[in-house]
PDB file of N, CA and C in Angstrom:
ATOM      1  N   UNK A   1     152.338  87.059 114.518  1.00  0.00           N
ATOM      2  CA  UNK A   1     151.791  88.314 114.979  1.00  0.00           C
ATOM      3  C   UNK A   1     151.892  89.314 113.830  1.00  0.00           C
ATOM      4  N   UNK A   2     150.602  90.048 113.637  1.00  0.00           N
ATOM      5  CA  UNK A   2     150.902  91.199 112.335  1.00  0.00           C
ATOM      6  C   UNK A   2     151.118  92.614 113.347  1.00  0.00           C
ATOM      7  N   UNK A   3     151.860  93.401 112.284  1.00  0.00           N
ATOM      8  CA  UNK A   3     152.377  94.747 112.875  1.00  0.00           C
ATOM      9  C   UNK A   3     152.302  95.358 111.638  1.00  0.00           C
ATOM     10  N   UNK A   4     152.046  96.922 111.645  1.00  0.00           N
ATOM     11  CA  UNK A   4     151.785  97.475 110.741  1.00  0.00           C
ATOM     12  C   UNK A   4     153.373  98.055 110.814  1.00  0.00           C
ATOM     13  N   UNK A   5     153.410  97.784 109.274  1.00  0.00           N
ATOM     14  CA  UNK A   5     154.958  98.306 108.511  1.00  0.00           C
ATOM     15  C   UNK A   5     155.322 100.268 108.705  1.00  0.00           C
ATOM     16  N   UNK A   6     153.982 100.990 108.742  1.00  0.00           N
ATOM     17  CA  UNK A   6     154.099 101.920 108.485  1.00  0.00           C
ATOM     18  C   UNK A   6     153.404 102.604 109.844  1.00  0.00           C
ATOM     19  N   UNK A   7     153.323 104.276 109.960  1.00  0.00           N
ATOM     20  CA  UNK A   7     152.592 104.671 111.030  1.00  0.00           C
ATOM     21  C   UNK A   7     151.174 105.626 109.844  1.00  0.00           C
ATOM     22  N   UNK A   8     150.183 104.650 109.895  1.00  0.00           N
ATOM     23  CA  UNK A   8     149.174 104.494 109.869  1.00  0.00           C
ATOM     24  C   UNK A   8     148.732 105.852 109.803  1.00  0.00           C
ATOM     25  N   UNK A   9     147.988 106.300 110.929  1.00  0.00           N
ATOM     26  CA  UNK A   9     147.629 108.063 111.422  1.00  0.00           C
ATOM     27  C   UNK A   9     148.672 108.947 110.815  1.00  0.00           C
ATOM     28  N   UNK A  10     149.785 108.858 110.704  1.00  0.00           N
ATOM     29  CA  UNK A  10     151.135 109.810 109.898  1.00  0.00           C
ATOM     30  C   UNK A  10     150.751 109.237 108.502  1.00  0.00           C
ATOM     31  N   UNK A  11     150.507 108.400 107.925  1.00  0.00           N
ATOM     32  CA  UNK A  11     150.149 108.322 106.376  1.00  0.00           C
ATOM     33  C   UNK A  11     148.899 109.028 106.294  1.00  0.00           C
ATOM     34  N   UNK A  12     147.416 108.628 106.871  1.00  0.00           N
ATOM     35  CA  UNK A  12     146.445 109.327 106.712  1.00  0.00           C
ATOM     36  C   UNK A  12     146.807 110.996 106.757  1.00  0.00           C
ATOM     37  N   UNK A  13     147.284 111.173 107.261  1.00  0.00           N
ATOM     38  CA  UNK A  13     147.258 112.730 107.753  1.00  0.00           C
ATOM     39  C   UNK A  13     147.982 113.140 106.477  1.00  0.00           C
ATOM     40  N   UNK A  14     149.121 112.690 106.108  1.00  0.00           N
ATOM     41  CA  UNK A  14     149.996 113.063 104.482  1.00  0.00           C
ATOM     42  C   UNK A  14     148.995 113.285 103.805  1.00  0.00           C
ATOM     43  N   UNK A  15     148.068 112.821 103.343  1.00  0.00           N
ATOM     44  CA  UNK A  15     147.059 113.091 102.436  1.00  0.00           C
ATOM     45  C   UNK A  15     146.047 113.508 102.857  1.00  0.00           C
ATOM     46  N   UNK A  16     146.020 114.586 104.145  1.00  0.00           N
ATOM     47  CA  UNK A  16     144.472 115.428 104.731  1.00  0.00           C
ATOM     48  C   UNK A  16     143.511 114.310 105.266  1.00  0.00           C
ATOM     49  N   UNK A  17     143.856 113.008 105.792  1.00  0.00           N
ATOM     50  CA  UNK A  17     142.749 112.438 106.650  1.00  0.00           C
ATOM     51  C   UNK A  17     143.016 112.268 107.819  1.00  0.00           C
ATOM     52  N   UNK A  18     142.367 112.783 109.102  1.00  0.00           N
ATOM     53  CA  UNK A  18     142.504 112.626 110.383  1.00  0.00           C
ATOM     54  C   UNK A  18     140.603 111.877 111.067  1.00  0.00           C
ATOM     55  N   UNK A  19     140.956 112.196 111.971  1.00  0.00           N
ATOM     56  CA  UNK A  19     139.704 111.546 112.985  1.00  0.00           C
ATOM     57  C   UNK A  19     138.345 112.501 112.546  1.00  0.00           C
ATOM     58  N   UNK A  20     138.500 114.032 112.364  1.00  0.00           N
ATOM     59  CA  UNK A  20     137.302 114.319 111.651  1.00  0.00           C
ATOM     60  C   UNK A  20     136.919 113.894 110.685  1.00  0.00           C
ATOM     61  N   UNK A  21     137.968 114.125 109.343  1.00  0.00           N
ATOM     62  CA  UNK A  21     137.374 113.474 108.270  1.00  0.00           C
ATOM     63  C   UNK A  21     136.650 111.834 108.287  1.00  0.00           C
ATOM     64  N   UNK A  22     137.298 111.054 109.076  1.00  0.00           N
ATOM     65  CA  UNK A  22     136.806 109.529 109.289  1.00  0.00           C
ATOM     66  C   UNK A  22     135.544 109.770 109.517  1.00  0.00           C
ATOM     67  N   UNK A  23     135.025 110.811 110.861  1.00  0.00           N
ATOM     68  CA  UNK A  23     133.951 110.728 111.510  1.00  0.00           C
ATOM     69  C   UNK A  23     132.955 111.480 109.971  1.00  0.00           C
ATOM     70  N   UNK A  24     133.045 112.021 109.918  1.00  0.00           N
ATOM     71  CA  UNK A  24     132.512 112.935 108.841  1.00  0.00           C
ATOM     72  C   UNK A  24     131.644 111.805 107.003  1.00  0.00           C
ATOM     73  N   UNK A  25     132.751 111.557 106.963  1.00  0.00           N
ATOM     74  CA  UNK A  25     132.945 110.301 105.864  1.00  0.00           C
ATOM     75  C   UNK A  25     132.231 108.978 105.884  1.00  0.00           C
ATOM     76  N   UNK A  26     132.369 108.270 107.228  1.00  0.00           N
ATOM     77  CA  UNK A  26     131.965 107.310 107.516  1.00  0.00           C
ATOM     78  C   UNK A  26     133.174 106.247 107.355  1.00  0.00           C
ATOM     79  N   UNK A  27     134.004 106.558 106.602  1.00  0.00           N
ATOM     80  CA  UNK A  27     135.599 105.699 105.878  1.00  0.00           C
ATOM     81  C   UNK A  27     135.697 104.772 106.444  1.00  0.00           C
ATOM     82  N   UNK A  28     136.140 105.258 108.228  1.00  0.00           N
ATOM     83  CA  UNK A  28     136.755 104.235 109.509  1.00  0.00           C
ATOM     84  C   UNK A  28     136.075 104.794 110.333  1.00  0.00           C
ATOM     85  N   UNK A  29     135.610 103.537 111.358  1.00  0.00           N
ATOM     86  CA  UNK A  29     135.094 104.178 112.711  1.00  0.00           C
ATOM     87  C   UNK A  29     136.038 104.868 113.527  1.00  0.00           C
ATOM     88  N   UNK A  30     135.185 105.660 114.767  1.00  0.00           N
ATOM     89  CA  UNK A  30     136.357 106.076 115.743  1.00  0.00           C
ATOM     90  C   UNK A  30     137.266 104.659 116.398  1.00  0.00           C
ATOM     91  N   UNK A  31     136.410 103.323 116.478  1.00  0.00           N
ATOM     92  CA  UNK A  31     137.226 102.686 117.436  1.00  0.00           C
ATOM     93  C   UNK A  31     138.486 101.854 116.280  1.00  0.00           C
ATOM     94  N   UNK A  32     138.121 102.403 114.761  1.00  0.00           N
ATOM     95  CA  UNK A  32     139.180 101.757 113.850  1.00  0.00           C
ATOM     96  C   UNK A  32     140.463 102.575 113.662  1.00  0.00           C
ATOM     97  N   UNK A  33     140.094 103.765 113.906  1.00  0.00           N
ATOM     98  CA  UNK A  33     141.072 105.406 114.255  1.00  0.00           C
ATOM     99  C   UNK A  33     141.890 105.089 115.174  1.00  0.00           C
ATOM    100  N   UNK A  34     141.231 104.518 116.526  1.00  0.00           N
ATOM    101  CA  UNK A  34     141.599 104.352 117.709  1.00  0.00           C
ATOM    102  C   UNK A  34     143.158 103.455 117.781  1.00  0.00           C
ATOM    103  N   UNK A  35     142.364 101.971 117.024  1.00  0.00           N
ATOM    104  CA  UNK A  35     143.611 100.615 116.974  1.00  0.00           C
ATOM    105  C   UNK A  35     144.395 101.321 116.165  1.00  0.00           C
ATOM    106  N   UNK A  36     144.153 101.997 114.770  1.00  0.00           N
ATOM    107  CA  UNK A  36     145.689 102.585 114.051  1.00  0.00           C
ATOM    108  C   UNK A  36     146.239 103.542 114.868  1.00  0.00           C
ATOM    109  N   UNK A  37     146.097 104.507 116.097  1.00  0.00           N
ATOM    110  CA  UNK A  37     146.647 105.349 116.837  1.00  0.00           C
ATOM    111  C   UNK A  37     147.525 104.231 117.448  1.00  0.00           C
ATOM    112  N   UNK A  38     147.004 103.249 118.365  1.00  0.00           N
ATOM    113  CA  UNK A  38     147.781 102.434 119.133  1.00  0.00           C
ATOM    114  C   UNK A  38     148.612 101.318 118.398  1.00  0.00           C
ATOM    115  N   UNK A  39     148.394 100.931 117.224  1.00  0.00           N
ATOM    116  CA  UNK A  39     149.079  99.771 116.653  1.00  0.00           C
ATOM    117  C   UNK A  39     148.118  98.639 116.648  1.00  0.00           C
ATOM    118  N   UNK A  40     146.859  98.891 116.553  1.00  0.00           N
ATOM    119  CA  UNK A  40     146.091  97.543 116.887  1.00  0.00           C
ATOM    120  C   UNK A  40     145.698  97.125 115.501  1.00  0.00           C
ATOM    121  N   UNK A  41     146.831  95.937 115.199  1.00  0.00           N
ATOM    122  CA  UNK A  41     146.256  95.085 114.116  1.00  0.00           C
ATOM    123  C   UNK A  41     144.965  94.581 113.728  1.00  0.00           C
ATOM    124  N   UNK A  42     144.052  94.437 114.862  1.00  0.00           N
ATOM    125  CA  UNK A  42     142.919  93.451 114.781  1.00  0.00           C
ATOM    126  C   UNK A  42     141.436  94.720 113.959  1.00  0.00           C
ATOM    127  N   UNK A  43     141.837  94.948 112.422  1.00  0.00           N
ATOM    128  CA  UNK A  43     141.078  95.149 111.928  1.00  0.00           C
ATOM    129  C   UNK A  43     140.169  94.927 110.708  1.00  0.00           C
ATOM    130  N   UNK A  44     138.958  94.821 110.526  1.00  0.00           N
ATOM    131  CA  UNK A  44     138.401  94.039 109.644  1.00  0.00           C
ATOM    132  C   UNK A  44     139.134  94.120 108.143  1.00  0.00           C
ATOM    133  N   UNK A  45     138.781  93.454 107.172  1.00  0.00           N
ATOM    134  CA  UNK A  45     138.983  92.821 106.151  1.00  0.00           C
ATOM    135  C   UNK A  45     138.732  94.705 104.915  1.00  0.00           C
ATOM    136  N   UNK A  46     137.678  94.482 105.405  1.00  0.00           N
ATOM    137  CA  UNK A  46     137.171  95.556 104.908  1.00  0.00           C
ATOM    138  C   UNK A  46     138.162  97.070 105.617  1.00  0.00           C
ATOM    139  N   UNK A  47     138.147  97.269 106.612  1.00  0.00           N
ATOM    140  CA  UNK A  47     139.050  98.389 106.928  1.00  0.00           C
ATOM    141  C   UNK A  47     140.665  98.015 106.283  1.00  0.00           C
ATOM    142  N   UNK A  48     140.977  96.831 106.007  1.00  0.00           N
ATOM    143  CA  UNK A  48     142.361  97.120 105.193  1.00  0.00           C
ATOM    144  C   UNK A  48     141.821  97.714 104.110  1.00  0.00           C
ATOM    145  N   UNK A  49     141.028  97.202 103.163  1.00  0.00           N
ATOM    146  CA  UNK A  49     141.166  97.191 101.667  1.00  0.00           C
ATOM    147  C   UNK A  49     140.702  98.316 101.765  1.00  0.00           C
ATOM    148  N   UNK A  50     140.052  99.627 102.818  1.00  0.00           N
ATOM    149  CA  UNK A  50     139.886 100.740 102.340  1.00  0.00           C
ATOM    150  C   UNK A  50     140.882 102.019 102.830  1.00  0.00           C
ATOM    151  N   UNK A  51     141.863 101.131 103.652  1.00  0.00           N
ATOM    152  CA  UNK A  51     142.820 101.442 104.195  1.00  0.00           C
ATOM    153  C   UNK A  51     143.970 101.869 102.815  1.00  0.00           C
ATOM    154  N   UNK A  52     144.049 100.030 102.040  1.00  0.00           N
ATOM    155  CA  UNK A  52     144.610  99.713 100.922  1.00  0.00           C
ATOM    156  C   UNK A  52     144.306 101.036  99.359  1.00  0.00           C
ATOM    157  N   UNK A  53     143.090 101.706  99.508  1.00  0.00           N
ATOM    158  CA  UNK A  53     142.476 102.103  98.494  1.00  0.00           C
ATOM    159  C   UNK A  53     143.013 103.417  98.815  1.00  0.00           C
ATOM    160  N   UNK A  54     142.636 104.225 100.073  1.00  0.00           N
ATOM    161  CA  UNK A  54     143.292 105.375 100.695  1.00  0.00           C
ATOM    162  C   UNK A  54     144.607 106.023 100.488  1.00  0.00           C
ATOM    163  N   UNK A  55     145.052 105.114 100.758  1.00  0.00           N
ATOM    164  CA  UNK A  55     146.829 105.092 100.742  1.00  0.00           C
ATOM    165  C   UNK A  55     147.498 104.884  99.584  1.00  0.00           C
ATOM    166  N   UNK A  56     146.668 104.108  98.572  1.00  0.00           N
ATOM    167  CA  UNK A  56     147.325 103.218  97.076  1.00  0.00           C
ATOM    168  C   UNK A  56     148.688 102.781  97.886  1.00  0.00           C
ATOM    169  N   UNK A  57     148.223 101.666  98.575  1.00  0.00           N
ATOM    170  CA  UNK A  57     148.789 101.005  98.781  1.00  0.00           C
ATOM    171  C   UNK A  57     148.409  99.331  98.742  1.00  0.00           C
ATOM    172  N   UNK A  58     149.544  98.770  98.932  1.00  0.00           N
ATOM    173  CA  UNK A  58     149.172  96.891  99.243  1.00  0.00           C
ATOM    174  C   UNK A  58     148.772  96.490 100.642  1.00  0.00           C
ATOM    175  N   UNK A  59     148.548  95.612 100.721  1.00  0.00           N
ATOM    176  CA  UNK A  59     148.452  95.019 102.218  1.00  0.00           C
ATOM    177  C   UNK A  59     149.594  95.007 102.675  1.00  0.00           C
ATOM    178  N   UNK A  60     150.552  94.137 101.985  1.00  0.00           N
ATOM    179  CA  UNK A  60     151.805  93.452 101.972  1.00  0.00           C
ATOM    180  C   UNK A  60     153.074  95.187 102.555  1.00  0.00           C
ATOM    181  N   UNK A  61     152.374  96.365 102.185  1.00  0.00           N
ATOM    182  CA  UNK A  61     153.313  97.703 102.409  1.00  0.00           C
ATOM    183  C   UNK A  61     152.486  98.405 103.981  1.00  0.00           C
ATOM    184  N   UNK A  62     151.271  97.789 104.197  1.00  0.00           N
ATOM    185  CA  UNK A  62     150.822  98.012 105.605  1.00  0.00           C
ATOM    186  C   UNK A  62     151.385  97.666 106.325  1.00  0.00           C
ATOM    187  N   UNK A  63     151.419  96.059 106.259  1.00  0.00           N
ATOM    188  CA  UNK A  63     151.573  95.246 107.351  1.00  0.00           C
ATOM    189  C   UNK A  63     152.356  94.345 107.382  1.00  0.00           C
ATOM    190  N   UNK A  64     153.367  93.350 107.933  1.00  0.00           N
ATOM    191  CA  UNK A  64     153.866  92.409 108.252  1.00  0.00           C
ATOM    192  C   UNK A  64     153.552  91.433 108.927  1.00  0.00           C
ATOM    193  N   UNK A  65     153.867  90.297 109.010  1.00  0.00           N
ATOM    194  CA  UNK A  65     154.104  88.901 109.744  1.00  0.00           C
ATOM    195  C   UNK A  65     155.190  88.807 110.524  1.00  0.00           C
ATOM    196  N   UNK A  66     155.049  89.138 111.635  1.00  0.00           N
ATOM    197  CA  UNK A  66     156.510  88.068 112.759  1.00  0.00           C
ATOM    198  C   UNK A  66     155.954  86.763 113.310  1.00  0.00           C
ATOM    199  N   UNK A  67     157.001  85.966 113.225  1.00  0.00           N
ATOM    200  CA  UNK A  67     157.027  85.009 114.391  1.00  0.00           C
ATOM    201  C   UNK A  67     156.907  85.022 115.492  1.00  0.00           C
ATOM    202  N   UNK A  68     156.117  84.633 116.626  1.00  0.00           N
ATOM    203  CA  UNK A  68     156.512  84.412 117.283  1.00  0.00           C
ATOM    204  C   UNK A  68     156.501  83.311 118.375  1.00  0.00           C
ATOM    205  N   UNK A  69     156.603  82.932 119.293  1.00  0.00           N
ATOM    206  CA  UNK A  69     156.945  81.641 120.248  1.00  0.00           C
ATOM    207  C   UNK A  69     155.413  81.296 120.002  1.00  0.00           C
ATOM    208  N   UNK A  70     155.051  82.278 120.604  1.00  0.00           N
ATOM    209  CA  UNK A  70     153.216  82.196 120.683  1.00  0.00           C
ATOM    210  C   UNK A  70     152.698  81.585 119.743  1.00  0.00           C
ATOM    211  N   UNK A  71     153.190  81.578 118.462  1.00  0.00           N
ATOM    212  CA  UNK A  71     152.420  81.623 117.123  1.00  0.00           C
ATOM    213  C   UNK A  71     152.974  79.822 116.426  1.00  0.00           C
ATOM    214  N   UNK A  72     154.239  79.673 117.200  1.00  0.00           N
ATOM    215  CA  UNK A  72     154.688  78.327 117.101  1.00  0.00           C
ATOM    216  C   UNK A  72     153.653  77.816 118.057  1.00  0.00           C
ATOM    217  N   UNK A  73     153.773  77.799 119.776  1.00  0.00           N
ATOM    218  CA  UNK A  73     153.280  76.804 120.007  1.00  0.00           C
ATOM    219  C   UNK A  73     151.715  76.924 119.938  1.00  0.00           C
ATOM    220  N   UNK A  74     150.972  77.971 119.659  1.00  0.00           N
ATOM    221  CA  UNK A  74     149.314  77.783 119.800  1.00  0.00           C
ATOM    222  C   UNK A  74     148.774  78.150 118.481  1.00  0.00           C
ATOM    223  N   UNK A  75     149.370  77.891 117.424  1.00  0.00           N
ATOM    224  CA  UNK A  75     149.049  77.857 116.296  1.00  0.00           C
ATOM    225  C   UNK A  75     149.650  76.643 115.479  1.00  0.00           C
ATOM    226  N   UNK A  76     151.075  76.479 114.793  1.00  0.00           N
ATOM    227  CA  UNK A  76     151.498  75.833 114.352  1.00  0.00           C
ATOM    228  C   UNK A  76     151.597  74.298 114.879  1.00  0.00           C
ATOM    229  N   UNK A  77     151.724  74.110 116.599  1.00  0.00           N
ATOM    230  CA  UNK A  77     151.938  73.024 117.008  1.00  0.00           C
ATOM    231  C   UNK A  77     150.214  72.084 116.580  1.00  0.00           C
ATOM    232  N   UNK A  78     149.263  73.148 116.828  1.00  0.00           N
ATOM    233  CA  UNK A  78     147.989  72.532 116.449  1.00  0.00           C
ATOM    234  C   UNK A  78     147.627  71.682 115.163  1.00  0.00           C
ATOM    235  N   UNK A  79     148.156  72.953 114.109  1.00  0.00           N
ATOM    236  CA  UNK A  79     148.568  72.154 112.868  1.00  0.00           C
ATOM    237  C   UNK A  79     149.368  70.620 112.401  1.00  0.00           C
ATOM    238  N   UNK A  80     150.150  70.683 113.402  1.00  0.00           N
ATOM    239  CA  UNK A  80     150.805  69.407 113.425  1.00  0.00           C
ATOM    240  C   UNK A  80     150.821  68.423 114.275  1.00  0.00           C
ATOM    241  N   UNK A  81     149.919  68.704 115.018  1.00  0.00           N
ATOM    242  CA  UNK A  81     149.188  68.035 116.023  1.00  0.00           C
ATOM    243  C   UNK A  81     150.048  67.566 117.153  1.00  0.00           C
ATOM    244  N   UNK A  82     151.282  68.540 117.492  1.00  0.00           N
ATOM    245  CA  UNK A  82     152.300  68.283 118.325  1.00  0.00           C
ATOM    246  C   UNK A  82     152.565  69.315 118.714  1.00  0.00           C
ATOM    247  N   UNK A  83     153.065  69.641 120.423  1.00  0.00           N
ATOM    248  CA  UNK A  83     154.138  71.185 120.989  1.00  0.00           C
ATOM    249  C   UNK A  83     155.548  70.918 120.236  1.00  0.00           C
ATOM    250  N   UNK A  84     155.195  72.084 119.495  1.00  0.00           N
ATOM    251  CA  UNK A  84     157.070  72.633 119.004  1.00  0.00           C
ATOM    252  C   UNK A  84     157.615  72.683 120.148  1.00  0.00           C
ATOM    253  N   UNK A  85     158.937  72.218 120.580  1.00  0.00           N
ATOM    254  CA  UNK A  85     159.548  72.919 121.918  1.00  0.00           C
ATOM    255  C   UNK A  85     160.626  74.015 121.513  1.00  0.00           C
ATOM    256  N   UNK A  86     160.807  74.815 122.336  1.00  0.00           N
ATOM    257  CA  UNK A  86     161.506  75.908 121.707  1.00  0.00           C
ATOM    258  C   UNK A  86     163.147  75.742 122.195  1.00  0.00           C
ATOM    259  N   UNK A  87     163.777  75.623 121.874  1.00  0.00           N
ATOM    260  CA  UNK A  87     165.160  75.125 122.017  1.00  0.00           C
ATOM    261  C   UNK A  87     165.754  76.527 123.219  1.00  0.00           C
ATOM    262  N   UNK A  88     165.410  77.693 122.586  1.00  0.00           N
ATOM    263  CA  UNK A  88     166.013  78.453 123.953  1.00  0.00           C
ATOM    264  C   UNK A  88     165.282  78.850 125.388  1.00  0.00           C
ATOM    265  N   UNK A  89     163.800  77.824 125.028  1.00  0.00           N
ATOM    266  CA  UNK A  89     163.357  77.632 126.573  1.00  0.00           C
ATOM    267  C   UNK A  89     164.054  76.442 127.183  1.00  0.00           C
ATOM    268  N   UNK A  90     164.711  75.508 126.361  1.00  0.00           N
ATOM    269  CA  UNK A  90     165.331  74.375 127.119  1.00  0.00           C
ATOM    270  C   UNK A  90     166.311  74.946 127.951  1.00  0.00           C
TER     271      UNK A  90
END
């Protein structure tokens, strides 16, 4: 699961960008404004790297990787063509 490392809308705003300027600019849509208000990872490729350019920042200082159960069994188990079982569901 990715989670953003930082609060997103509180960085934009450090440097004078809020929801007008986006709208104004064209930068980020409202519904890309929207997921960084709530925490919603699921944004294009392109909204990081101008996210990345904005901020002078990395990806890697946005966002993170967790584990989780989910990500073992409906991702990784696929990969290995087996269910991980999770030892503290036993």
């Amino acid at each position: 699961m990715l989670q953003y490392k930082i609060d997103i809308i509180k960085e934009l705003a450090r440097i004078g960008f809020n929801t007008t300027t986006a709208k104004k600019t064209g930068i980020f849509s409202q519904e890309t404004m929207r997921k960084f208000k709530v925490g919603d990872t699921t944004i294009s490729l392109d909204s990081l790297n101008r996210l990345c350019c904005i901020l002078e920042m990395q990806p890697r200082d946005i966002i993170k990787y967790i584990e989780t159960d989910s990500d073992k069994e409906n991702i990784i188990s696929r990969i290995n063509g087996k269910v991980i079982s999770n030892p503290e569901k036993s």
